[in-house]
Protein backbone atom coordinates (compact mmCIF):
# COMPACT_ATOMS: atom_id res chain seq x y z
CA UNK A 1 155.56 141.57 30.04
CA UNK A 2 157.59 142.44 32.61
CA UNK A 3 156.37 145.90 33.31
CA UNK A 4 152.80 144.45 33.74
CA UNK A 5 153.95 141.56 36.68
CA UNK A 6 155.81 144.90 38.12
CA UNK A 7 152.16 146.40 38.21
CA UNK A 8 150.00 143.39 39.62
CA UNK A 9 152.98 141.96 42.03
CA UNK A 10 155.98 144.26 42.70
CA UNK A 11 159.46 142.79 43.48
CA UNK A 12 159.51 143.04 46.99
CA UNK A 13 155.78 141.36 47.00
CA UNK A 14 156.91 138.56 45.12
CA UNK A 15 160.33 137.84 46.92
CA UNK A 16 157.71 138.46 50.29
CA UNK A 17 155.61 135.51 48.95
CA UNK A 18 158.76 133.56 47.78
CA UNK A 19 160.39 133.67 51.32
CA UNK A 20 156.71 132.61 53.39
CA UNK A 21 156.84 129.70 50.78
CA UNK A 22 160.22 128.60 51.30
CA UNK A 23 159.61 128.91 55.50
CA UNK A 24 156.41 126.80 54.49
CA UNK A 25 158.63 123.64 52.89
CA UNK A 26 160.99 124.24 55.32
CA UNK A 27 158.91 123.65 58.56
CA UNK A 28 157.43 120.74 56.54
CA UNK A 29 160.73 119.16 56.02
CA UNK A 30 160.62 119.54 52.26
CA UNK A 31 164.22 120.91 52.18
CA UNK A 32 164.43 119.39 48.21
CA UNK A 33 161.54 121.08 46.94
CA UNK A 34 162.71 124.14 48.70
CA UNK A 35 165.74 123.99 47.21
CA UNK A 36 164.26 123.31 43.54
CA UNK A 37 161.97 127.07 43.98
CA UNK A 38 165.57 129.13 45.07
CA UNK A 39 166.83 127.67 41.66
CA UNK A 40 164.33 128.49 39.81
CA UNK A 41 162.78 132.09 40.94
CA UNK A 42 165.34 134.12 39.02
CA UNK A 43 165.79 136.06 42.85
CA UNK A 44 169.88 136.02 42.74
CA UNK A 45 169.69 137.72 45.96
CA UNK A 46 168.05 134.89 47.51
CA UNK A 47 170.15 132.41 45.62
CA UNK A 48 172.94 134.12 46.88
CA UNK A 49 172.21 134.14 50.59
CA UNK A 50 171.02 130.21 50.17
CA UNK A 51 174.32 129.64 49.33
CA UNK A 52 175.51 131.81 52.07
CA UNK A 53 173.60 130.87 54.78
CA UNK A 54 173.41 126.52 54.08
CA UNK A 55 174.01 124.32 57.05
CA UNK A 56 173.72 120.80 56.73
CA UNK A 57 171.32 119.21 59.83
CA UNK A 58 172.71 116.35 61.64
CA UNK A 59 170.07 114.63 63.23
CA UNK A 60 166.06 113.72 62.50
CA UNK A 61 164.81 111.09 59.89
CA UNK A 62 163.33 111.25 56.17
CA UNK A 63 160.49 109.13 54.66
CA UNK A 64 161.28 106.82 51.83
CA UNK A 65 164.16 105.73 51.14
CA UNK A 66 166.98 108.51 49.79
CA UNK A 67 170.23 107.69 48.49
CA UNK A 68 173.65 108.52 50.58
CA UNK A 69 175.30 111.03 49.02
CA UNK A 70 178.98 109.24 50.67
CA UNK A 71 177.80 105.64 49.82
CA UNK A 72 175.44 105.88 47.18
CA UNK A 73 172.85 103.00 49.41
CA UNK A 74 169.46 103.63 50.40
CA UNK A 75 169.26 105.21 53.73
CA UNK A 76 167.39 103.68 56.75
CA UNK A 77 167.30 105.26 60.21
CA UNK A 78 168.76 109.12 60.62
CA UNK A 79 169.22 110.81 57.49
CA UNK A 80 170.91 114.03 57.18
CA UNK A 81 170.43 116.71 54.54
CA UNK A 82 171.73 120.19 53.62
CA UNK A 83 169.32 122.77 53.01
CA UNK A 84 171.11 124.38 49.96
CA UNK A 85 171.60 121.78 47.81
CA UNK A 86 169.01 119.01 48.75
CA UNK A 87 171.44 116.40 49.08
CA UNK A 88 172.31 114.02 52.22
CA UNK A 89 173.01 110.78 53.85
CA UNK A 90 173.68 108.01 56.54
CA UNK A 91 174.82 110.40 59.50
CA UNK A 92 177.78 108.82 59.98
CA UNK A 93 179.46 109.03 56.35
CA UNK A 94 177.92 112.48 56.54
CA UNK A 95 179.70 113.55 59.66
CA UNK A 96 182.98 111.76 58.15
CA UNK A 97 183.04 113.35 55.21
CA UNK A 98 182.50 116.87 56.70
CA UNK A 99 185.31 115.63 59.22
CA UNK A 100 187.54 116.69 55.99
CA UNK A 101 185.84 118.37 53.59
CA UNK A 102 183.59 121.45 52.56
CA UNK A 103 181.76 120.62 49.51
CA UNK A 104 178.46 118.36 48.87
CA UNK A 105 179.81 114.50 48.20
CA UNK A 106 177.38 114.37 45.60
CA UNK A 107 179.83 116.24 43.46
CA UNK A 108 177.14 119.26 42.94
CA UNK A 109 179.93 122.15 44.18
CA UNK A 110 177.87 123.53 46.85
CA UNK A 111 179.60 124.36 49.94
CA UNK A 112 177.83 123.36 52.82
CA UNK A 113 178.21 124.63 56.38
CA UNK A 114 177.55 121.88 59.48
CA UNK A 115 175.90 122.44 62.48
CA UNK A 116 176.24 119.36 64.85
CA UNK A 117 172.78 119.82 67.11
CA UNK A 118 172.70 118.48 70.34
């Protein structure tokens, strides 16, 4: 089976289309479901550079009503979210908790990177 995707999409197609799909979500602001097709396209390299390369945003809103990954309450108002691993918060008990520490509140184990924008 392999050998035949090989034939009608090689490698570097497929990672191609899996990187103008993940840009895609990402301009649309669908950081989870981004996050959800890095874990599952069996691409390690991209895996690996996701979990490189994640910054958590401080700043800009989410619909609905998420859950803070500090408090555990629905968030209202500015929600912040890193791109690796999905999760987020209230922007203040995000920015605290970064204050001290390096890995997702959640409890997950990803290490995300901040970037304070102006």
């Amino acid at each position: 089976a392999d050998a035949a995707v090989e034939k009608l999409a090689p490698r570097a197609s497929r990672r191609r289309w899996t990187v103008g799909y993940l840009e895609e979500l990402r301009r649309q602001g669908d950081f989870a479901s981004a996050c959800e097709v890095v874990k599952h396209c069996g691409d390690t390299s991209l895996q690996q550079a996701a979990a490189r390369s994640t910054t958590v945003l401080l700043g800009g809103r989410q619909r609905g009503r998420p859950l803070c990954g500090v408090c555990e309450l629905p968030v209202r108002g500015s929600y912040v979210w890193c791109q690796g691993c999905g999760h987020g918060g209230h922007l203040a008990h995000m920015r605290s908790w970064f204050e001290t520490e390096v890995e997702c509140p959640t409890g997950c184990g990803h290490r995300c990177q901040v970037v304070v924008l102006p």
